[in-house]
Protein backbone atom coordinates (compact mmCIF):
# COMPACT_ATOMS: atom_id res chain seq x y z
CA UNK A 1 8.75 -12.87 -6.38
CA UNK A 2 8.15 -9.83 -8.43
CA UNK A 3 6.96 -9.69 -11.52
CA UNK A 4 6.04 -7.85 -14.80
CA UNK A 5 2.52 -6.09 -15.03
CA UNK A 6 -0.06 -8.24 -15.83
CA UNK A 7 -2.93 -6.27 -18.87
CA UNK A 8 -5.02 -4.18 -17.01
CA UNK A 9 -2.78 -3.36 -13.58
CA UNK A 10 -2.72 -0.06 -13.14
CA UNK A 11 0.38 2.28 -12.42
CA UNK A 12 -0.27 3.12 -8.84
CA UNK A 13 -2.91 3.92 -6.64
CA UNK A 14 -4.42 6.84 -4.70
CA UNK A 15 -6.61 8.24 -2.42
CA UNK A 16 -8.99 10.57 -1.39
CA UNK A 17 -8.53 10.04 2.49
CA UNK A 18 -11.10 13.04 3.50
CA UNK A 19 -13.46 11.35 1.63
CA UNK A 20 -13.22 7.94 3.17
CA UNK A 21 -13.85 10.28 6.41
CA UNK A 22 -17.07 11.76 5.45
CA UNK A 23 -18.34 8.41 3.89
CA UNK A 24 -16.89 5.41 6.50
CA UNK A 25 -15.94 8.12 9.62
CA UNK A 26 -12.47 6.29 8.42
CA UNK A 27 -8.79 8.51 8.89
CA UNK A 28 -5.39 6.89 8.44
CA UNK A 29 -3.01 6.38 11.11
CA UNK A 30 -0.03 7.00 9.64
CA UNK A 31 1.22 10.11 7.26
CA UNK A 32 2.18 9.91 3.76
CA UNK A 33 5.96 9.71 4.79
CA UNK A 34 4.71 7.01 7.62
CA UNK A 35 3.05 5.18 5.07
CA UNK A 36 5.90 4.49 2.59
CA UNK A 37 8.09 3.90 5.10
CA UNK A 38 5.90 1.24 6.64
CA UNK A 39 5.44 -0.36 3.12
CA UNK A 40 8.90 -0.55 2.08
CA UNK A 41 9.97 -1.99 5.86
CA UNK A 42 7.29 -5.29 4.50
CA UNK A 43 9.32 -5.88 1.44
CA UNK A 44 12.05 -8.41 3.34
CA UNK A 45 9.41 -9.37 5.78
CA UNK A 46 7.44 -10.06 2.85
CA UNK A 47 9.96 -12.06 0.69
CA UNK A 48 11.15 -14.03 3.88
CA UNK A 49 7.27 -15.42 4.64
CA UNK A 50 7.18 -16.29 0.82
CA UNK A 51 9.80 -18.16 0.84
CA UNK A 52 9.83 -21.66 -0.84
């Protein structure tokens, strides 16, 4: 279920992926467009686990 903001959540998130790189030898899988994509395909699989 979604909800309204709770004080203190924050708009939105980012990242500085080249610097996860340098500091963790971390780099995504997945490109921007890949990423949103991938996030918005949860939603229903998201909502369907929660369920009851």
């Amino acid at each position: 279920m979604d909800t309204d903001p709770r004080p203190g959540d924050v708009a939105g998130g980012y990242t500085k992926s080249d610097r996860a790189a340098e500091l963790l030898g971390w780099t995504p899988k997945l490109s921007l467009e890949e990423g949103i994509r991938s996030a918005l395909a949860w939603i229903p699989v998201r909502d369907e686990l929660l369920e009851d």
